[in-house]
PDB file of N, CA and C in Angstrom:
ATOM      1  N   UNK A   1      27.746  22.901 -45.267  1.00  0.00           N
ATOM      2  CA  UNK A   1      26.656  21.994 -45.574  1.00  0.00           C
ATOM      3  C   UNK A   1      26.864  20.621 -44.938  1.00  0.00           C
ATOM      4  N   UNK A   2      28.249  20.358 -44.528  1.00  0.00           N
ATOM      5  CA  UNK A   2      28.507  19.312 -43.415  1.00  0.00           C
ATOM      6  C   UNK A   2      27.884  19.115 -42.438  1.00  0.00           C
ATOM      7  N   UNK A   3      27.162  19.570 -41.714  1.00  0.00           N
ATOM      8  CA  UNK A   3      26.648  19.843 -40.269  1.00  0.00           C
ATOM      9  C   UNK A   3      25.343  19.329 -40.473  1.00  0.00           C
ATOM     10  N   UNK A   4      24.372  19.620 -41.916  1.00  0.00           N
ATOM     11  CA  UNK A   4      22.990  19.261 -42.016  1.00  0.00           C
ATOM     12  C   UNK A   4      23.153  17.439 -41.966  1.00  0.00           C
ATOM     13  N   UNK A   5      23.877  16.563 -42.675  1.00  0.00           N
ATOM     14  CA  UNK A   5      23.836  15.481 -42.735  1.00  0.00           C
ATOM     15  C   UNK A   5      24.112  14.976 -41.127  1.00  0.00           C
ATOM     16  N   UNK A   6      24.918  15.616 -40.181  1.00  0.00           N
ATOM     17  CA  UNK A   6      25.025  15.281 -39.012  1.00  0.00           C
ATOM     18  C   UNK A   6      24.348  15.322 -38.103  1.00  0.00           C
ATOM     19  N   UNK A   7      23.674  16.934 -38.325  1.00  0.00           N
ATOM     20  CA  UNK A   7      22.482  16.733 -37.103  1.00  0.00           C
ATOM     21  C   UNK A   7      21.437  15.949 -37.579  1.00  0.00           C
ATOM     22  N   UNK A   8      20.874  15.649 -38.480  1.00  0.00           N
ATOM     23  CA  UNK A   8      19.936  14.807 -39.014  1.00  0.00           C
ATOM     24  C   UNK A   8      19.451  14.030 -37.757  1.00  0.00           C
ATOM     25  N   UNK A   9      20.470  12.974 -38.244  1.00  0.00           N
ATOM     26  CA  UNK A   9      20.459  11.804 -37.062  1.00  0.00           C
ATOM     27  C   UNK A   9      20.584  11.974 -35.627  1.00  0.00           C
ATOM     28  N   UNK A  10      21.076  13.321 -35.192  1.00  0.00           N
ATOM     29  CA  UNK A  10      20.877  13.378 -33.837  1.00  0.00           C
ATOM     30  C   UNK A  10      19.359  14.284 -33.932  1.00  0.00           C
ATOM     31  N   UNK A  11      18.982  14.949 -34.882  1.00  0.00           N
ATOM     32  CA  UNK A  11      17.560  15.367 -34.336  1.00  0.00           C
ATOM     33  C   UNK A  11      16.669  14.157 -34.238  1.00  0.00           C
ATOM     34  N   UNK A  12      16.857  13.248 -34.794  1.00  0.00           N
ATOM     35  CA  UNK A  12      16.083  12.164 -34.973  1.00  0.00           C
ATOM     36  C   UNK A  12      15.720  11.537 -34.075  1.00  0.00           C
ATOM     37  N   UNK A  13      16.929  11.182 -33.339  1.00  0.00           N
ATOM     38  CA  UNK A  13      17.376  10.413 -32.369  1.00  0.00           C
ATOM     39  C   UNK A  13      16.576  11.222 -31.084  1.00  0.00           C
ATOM     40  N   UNK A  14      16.445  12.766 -30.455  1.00  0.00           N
ATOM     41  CA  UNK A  14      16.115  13.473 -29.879  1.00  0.00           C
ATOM     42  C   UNK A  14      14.588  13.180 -29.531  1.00  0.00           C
ATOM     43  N   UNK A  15      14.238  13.114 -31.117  1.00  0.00           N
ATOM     44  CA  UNK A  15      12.695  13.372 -31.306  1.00  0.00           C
ATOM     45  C   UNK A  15      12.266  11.990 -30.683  1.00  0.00           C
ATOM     46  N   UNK A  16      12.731  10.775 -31.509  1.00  0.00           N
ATOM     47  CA  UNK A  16      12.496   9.491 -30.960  1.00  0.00           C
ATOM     48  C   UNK A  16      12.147   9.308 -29.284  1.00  0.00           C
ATOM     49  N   UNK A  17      13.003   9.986 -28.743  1.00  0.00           N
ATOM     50  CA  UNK A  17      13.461   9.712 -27.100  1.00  0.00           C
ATOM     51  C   UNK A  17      12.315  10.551 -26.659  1.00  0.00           C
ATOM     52  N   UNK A  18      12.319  11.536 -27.228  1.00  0.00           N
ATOM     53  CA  UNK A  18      10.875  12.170 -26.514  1.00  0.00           C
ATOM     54  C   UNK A  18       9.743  12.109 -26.935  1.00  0.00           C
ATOM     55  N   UNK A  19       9.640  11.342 -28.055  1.00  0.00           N
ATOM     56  CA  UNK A  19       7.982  11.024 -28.330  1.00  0.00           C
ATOM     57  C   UNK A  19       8.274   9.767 -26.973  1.00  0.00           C
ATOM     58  N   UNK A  20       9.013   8.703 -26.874  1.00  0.00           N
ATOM     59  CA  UNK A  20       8.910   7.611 -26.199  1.00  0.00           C
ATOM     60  C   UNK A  20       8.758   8.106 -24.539  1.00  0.00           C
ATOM     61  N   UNK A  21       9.517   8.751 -24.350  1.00  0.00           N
ATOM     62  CA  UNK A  21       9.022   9.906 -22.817  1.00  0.00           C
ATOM     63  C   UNK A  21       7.637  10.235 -22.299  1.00  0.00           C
ATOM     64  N   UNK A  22       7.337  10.773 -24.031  1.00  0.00           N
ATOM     65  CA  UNK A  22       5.658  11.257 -23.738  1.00  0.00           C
ATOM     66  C   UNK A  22       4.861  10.304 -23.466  1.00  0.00           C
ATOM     67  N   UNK A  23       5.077   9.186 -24.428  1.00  0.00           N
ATOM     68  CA  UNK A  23       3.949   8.160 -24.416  1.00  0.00           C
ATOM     69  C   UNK A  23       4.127   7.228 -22.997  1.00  0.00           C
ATOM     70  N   UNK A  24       5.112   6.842 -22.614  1.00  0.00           N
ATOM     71  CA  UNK A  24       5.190   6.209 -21.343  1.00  0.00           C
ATOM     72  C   UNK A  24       4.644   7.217 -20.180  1.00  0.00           C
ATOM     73  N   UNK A  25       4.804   7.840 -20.035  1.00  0.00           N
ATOM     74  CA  UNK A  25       4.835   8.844 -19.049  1.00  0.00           C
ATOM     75  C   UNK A  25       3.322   9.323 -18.712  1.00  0.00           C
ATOM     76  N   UNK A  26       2.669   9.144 -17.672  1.00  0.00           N
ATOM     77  CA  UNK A  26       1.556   9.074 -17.236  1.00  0.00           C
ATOM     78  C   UNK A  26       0.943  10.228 -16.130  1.00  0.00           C
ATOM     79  N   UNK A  27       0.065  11.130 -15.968  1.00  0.00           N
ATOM     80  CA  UNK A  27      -0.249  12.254 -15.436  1.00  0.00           C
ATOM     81  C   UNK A  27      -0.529  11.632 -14.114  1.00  0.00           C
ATOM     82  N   UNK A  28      -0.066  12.657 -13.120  1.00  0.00           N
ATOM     83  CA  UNK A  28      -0.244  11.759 -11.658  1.00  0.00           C
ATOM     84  C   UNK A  28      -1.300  12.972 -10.905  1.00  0.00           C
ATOM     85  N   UNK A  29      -2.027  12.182 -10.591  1.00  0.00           N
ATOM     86  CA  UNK A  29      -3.827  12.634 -10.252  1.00  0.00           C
ATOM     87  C   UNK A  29      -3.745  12.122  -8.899  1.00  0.00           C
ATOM     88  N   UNK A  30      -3.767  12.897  -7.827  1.00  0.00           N
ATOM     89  CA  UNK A  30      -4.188  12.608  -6.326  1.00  0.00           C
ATOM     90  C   UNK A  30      -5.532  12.206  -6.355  1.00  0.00           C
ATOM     91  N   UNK A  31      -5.944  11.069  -5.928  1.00  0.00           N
ATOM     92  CA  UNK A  31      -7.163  10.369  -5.375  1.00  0.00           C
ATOM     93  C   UNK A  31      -7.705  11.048  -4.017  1.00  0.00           C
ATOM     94  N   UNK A  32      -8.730  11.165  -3.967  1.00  0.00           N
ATOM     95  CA  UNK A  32      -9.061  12.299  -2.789  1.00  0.00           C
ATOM     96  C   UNK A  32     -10.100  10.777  -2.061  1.00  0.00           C
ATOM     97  N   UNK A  33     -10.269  10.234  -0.789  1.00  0.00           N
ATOM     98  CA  UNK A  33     -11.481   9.271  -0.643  1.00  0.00           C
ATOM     99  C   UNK A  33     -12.386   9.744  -0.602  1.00  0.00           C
ATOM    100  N   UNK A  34     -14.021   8.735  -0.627  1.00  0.00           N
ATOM    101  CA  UNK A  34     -13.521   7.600  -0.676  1.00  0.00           C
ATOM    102  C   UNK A  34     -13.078   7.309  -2.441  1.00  0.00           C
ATOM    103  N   UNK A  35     -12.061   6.069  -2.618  1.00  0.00           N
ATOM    104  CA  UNK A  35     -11.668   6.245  -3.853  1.00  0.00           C
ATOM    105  C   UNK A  35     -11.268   4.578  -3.774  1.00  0.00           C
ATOM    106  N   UNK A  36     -11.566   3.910  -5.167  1.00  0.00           N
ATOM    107  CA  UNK A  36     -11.316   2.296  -5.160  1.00  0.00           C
ATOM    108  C   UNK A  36     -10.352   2.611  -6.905  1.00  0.00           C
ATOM    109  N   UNK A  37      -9.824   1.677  -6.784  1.00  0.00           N
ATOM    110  CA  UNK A  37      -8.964   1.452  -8.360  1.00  0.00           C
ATOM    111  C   UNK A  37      -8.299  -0.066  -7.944  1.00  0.00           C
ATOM    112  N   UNK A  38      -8.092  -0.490  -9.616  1.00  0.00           N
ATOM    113  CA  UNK A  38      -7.763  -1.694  -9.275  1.00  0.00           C
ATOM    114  C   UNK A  38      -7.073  -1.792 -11.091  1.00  0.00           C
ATOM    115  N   UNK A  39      -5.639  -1.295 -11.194  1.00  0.00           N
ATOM    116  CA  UNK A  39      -5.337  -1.258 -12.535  1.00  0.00           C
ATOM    117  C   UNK A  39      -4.504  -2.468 -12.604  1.00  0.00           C
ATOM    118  N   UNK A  40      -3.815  -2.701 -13.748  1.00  0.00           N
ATOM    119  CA  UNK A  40      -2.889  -3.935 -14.234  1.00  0.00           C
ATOM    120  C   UNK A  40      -2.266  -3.320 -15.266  1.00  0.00           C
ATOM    121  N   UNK A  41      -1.154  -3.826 -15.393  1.00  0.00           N
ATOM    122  CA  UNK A  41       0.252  -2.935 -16.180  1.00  0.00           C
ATOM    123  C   UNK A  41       0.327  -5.003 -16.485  1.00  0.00           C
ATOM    124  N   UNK A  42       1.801  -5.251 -17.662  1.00  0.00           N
ATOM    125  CA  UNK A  42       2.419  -5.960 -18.022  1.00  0.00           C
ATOM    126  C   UNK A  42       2.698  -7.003 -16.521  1.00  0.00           C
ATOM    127  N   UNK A  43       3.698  -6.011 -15.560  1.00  0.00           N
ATOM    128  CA  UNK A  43       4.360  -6.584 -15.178  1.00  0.00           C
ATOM    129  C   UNK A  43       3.878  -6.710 -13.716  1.00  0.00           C
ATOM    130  N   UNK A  44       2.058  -7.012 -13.855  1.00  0.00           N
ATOM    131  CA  UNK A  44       1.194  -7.286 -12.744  1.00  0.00           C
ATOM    132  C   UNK A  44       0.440  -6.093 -12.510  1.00  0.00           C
ATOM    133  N   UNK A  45      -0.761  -6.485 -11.373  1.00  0.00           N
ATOM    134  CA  UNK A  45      -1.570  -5.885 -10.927  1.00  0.00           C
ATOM    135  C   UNK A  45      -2.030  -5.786  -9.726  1.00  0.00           C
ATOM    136  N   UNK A  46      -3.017  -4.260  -9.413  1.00  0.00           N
ATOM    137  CA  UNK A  46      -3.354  -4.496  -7.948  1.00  0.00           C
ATOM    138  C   UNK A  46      -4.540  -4.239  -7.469  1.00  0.00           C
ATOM    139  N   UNK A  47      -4.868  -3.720  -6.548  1.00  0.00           N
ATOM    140  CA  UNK A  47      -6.390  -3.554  -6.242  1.00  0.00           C
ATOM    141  C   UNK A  47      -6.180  -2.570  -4.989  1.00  0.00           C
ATOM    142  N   UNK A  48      -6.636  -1.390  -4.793  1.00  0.00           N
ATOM    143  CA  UNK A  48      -6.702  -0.816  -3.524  1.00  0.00           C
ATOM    144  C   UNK A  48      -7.621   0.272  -3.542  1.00  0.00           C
ATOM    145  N   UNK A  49      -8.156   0.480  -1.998  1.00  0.00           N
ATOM    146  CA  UNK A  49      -9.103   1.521  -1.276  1.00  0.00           C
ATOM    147  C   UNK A  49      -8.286   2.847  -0.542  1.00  0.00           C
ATOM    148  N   UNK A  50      -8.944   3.854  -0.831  1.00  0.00           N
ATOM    149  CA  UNK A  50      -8.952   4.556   0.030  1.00  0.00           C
ATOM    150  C   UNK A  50      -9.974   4.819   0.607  1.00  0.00           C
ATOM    151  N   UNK A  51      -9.733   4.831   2.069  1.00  0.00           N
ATOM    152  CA  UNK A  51     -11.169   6.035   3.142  1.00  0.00           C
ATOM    153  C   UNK A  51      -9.823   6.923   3.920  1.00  0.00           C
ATOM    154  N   UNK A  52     -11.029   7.630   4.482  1.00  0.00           N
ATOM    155  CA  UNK A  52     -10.853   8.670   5.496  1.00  0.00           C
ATOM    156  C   UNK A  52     -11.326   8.012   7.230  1.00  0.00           C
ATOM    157  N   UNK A  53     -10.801   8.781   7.872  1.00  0.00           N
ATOM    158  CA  UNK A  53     -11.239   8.470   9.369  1.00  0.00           C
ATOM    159  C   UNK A  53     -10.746   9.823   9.830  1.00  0.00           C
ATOM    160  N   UNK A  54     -11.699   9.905  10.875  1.00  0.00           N
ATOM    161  CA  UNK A  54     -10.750  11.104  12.177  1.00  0.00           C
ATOM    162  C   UNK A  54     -10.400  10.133  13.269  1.00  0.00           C
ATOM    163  N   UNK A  55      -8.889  10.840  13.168  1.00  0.00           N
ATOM    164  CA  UNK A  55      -8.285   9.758  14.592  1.00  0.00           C
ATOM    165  C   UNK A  55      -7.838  11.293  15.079  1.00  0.00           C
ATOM    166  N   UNK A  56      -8.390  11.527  16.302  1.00  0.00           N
ATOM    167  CA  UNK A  56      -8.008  12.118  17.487  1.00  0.00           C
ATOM    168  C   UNK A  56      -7.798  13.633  16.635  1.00  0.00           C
ATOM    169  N   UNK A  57      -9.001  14.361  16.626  1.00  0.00           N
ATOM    170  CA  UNK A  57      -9.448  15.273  15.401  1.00  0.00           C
ATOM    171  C   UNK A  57      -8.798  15.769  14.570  1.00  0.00           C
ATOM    172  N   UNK A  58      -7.680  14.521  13.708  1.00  0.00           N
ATOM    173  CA  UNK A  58      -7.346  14.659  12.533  1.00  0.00           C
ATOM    174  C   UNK A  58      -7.515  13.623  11.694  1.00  0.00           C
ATOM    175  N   UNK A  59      -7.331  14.148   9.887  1.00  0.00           N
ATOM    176  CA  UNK A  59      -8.355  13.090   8.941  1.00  0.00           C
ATOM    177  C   UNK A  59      -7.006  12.245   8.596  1.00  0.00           C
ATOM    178  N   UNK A  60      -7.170  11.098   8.757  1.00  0.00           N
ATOM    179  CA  UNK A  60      -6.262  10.162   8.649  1.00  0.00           C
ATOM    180  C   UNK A  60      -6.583   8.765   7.000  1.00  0.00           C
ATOM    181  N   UNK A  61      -5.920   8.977   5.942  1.00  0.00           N
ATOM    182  CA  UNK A  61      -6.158   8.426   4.880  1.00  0.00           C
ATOM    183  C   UNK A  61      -5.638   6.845   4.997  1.00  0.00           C
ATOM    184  N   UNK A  62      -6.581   5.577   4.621  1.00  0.00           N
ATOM    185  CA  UNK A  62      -6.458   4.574   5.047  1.00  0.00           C
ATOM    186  C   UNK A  62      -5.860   3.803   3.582  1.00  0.00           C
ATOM    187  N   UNK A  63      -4.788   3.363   3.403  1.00  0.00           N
ATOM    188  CA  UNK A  63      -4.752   3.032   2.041  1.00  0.00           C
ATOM    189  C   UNK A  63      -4.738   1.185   2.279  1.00  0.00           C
ATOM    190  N   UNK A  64      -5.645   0.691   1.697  1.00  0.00           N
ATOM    191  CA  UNK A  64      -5.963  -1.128   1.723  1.00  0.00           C
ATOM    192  C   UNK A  64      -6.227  -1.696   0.860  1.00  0.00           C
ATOM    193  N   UNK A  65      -5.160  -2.812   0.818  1.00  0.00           N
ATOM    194  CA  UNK A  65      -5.435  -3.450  -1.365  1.00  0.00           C
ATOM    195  C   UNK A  65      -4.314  -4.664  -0.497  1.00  0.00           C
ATOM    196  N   UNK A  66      -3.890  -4.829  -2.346  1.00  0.00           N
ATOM    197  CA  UNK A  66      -3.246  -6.086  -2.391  1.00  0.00           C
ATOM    198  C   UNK A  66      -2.580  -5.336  -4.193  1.00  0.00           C
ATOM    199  N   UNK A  67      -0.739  -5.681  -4.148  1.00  0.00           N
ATOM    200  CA  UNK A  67      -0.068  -6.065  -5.728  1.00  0.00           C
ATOM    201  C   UNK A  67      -0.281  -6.913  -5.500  1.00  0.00           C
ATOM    202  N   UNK A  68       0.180  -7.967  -6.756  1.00  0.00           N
ATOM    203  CA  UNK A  68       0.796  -9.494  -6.882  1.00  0.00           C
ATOM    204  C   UNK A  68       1.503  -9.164  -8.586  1.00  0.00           C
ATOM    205  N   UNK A  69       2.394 -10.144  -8.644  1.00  0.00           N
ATOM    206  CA  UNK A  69       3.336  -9.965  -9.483  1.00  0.00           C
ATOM    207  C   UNK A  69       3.060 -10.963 -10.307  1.00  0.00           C
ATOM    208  N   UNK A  70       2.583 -10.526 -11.656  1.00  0.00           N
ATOM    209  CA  UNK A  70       1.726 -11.721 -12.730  1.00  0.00           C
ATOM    210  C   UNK A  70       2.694 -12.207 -13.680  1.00  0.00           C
ATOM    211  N   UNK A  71       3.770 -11.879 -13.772  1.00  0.00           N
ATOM    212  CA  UNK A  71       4.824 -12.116 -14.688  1.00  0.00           C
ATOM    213  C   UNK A  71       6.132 -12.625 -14.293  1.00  0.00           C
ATOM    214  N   UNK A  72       6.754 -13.774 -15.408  1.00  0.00           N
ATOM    215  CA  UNK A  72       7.842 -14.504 -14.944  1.00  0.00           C
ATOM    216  C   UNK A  72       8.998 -13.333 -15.867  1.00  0.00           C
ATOM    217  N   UNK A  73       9.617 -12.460 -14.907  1.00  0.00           N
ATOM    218  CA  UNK A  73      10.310 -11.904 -15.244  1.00  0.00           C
ATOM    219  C   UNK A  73      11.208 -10.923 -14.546  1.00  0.00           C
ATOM    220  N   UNK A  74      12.558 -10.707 -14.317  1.00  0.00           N
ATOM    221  CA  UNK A  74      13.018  -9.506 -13.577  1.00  0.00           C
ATOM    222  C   UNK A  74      12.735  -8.795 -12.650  1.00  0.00           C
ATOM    223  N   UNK A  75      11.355  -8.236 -13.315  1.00  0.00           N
ATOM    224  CA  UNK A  75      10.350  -7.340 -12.570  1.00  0.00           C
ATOM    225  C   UNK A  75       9.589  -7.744 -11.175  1.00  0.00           C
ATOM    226  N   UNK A  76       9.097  -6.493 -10.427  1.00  0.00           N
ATOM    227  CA  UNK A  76       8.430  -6.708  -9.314  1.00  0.00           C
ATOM    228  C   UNK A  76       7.175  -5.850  -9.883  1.00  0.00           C
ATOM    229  N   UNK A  77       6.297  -5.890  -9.051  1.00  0.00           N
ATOM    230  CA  UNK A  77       4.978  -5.068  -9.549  1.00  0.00           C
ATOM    231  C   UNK A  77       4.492  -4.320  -8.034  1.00  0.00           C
ATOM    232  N   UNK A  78       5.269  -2.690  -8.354  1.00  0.00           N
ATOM    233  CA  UNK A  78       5.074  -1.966  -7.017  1.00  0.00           C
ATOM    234  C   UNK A  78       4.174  -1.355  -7.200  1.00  0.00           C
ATOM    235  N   UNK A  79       3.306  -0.679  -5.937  1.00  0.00           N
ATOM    236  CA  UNK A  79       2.165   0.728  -5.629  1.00  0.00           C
ATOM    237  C   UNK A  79       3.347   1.136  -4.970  1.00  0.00           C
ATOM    238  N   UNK A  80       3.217   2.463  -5.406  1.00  0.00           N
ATOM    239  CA  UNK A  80       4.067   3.707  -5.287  1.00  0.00           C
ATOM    240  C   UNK A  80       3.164   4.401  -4.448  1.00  0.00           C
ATOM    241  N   UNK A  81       3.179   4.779  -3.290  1.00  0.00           N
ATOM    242  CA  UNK A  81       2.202   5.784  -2.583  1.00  0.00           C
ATOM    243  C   UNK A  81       2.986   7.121  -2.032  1.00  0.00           C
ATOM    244  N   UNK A  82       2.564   8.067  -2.500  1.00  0.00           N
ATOM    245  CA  UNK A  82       2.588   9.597  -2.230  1.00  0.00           C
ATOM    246  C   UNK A  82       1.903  10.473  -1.576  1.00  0.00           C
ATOM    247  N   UNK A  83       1.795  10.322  -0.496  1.00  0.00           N
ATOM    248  CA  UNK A  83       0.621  11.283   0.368  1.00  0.00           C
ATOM    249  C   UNK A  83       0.691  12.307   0.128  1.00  0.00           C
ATOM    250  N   UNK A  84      -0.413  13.244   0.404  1.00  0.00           N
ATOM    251  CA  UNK A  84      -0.318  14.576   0.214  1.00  0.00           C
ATOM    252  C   UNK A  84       0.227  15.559   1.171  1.00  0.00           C
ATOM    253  N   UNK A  85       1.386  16.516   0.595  1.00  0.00           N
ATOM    254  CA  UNK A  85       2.320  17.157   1.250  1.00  0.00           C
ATOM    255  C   UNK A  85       3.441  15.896   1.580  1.00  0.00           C
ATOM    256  N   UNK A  86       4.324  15.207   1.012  1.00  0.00           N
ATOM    257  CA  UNK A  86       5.180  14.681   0.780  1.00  0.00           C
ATOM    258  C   UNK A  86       5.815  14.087  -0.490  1.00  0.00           C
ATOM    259  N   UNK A  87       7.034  14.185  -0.267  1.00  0.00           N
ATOM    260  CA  UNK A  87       7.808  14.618  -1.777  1.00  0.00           C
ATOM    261  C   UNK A  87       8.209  13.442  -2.372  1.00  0.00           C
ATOM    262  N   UNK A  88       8.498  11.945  -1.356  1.00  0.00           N
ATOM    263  CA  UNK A  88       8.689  11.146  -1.517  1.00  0.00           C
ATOM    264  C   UNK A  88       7.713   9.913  -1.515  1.00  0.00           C
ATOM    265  N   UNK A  89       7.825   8.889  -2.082  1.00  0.00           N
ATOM    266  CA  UNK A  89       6.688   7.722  -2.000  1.00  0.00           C
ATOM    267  C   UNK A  89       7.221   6.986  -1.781  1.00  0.00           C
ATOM    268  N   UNK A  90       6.497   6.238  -0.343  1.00  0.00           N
ATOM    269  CA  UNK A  90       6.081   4.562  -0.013  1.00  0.00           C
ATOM    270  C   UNK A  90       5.669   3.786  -1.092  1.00  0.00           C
ATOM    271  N   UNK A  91       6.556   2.329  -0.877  1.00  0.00           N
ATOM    272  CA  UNK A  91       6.300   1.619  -1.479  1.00  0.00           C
ATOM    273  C   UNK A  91       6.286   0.087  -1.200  1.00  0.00           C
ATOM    274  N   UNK A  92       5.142  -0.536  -1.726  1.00  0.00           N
ATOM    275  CA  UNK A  92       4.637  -2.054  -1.439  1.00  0.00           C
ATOM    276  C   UNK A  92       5.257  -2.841  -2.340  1.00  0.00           C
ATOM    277  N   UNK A  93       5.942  -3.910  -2.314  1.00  0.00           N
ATOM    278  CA  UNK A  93       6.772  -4.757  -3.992  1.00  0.00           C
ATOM    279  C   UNK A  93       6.026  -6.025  -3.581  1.00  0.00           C
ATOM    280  N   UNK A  94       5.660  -6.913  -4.883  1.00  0.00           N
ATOM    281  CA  UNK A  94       5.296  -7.485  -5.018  1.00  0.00           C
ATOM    282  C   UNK A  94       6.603  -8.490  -6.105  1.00  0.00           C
ATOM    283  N   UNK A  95       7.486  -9.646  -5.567  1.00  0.00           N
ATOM    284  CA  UNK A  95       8.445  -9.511  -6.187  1.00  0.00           C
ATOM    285  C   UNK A  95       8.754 -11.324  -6.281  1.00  0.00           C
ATOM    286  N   UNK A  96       8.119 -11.653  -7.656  1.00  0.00           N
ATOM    287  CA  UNK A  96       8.369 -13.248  -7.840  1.00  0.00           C
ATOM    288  C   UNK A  96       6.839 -13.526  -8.310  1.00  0.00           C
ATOM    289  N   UNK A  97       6.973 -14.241  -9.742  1.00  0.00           N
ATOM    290  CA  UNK A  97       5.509 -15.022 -10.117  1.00  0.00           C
ATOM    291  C   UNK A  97       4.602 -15.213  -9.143  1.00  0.00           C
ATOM    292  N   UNK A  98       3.300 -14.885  -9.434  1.00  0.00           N
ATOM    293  CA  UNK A  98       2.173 -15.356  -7.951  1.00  0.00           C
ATOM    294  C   UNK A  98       2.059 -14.640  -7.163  1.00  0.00           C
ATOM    295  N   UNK A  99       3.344 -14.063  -6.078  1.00  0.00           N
ATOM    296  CA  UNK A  99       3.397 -13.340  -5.298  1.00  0.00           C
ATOM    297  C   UNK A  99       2.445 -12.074  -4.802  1.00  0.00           C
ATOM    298  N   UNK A 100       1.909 -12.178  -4.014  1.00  0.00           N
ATOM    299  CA  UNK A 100       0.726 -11.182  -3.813  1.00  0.00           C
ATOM    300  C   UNK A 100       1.301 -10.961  -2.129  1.00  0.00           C
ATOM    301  N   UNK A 101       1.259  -9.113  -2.636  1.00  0.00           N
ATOM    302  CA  UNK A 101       1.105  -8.831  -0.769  1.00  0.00           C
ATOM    303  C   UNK A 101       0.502  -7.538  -0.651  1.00  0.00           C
ATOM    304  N   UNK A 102      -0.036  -7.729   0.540  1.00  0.00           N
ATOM    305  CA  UNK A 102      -1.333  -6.747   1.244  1.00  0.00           C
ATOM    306  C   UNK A 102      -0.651  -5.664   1.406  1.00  0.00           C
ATOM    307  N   UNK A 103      -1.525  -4.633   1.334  1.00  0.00           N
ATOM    308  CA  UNK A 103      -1.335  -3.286   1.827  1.00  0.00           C
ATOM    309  C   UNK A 103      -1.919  -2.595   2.405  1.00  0.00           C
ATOM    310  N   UNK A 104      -1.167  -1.843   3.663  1.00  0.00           N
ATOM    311  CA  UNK A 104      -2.031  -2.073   4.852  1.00  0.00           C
ATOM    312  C   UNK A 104      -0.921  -0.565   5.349  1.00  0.00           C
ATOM    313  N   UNK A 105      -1.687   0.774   4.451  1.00  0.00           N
ATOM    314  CA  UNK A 105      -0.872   1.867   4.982  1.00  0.00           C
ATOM    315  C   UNK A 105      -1.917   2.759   5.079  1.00  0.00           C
ATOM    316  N   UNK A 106      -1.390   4.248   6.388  1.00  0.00           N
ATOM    317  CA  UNK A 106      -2.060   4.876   6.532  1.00  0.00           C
ATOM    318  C   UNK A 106      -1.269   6.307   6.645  1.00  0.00           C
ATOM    319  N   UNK A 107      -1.666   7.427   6.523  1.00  0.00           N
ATOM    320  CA  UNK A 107      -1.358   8.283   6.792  1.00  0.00           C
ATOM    321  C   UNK A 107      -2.100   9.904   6.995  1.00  0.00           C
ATOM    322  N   UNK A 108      -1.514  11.485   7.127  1.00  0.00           N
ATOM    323  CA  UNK A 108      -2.391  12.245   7.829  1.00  0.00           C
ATOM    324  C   UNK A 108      -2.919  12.971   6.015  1.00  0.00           C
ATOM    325  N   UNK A 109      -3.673  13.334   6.203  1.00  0.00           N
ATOM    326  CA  UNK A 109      -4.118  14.416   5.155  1.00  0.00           C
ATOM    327  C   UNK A 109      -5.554  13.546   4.330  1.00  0.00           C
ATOM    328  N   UNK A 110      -6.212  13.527   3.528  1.00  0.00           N
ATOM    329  CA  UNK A 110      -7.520  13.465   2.637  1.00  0.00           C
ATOM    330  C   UNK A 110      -6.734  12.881   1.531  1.00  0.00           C
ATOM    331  N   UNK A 111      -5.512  12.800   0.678  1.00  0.00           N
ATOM    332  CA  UNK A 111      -5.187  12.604  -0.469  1.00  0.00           C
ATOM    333  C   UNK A 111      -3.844  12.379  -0.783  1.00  0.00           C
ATOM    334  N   UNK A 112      -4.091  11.087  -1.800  1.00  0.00           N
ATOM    335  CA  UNK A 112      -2.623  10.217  -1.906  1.00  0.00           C
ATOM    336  C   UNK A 112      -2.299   9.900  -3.530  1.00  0.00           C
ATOM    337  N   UNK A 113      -1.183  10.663  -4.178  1.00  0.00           N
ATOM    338  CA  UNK A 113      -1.096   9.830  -5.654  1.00  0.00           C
ATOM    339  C   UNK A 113      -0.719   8.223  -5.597  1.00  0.00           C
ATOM    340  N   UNK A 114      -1.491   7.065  -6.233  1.00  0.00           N
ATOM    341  CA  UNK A 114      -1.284   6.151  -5.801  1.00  0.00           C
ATOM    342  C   UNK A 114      -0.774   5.336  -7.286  1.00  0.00           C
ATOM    343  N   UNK A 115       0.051   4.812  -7.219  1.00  0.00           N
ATOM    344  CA  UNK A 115       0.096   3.928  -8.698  1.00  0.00           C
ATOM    345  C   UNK A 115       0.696   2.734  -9.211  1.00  0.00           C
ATOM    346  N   UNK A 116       0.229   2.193 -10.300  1.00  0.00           N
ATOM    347  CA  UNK A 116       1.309   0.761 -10.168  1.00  0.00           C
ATOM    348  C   UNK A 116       2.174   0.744 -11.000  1.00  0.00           C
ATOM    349  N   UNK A 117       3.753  -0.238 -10.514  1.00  0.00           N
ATOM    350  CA  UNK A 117       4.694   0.275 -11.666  1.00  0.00           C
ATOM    351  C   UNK A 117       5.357  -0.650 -11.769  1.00  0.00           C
ATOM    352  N   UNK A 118       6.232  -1.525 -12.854  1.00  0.00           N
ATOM    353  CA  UNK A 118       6.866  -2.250 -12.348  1.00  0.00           C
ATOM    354  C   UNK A 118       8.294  -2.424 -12.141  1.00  0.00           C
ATOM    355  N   UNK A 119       9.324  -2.651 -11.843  1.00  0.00           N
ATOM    356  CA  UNK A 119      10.635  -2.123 -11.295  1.00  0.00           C
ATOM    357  C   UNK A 119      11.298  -3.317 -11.326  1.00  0.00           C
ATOM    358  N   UNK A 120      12.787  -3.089 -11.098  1.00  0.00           N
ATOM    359  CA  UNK A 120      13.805  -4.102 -10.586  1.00  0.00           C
ATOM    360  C   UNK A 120      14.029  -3.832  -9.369  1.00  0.00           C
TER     361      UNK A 120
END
């Protein structure tokens, strides 16, 4: 009957960590163009477009905005960009109170998960 008073607190502890997992944790939705968003988190906000173009008869995704970093704190306020068919994401930092910088990326395919986050 030793063991019930012990796991207690580690189921607890378990449950805690993954309700807090769930709730932070946000579904990542490829934007197909044309597509505009312009969200804000704590630790700043941003604004960006997608279009399409054919460059040299392939569809080439135009990604154009602006972070800026609204908070005096640690943090930077990044767009995370993920094109489609790549595993890894580009990223724009926006890093110091005020700080605002353009974004000015492109790449091949129709669709990009795009998002804002803020980081050290």
């Amino acid at each position: 009957m030793r063991l019930v008073p012990t796991l207690r607190p580690l189921l607890a502890a378990a449950v805690l960590v993954g309700a807090t997992v769930m709730v932070t944790a946000t579904p990542a939705n490829a934007a197909t163009c044309p597509h505009r968003d312009s969200p804000k988190i704590p630790a700043g906000e941003a604004s960006w477009t997608l279009t399409c173009r054919q460059v040299e008869g392939q569809t080439a995704l135009y990604v154009d905005g602006w972070v800026e970093d609204t908070r005096r704190d640690s943090l930077c306020a990044v767009v995370r960009i993920t094109p489609e068919g790549q595993n890894y994401a580009n990223e724009v930092r926006a890093c110091g109170y005020g700080e605002r910088v353009q974004i000015h990326e492109f790449y091949q395919g129709r669709s990009a998960i795009v998002r804002l986050a803020g980081s050290r």
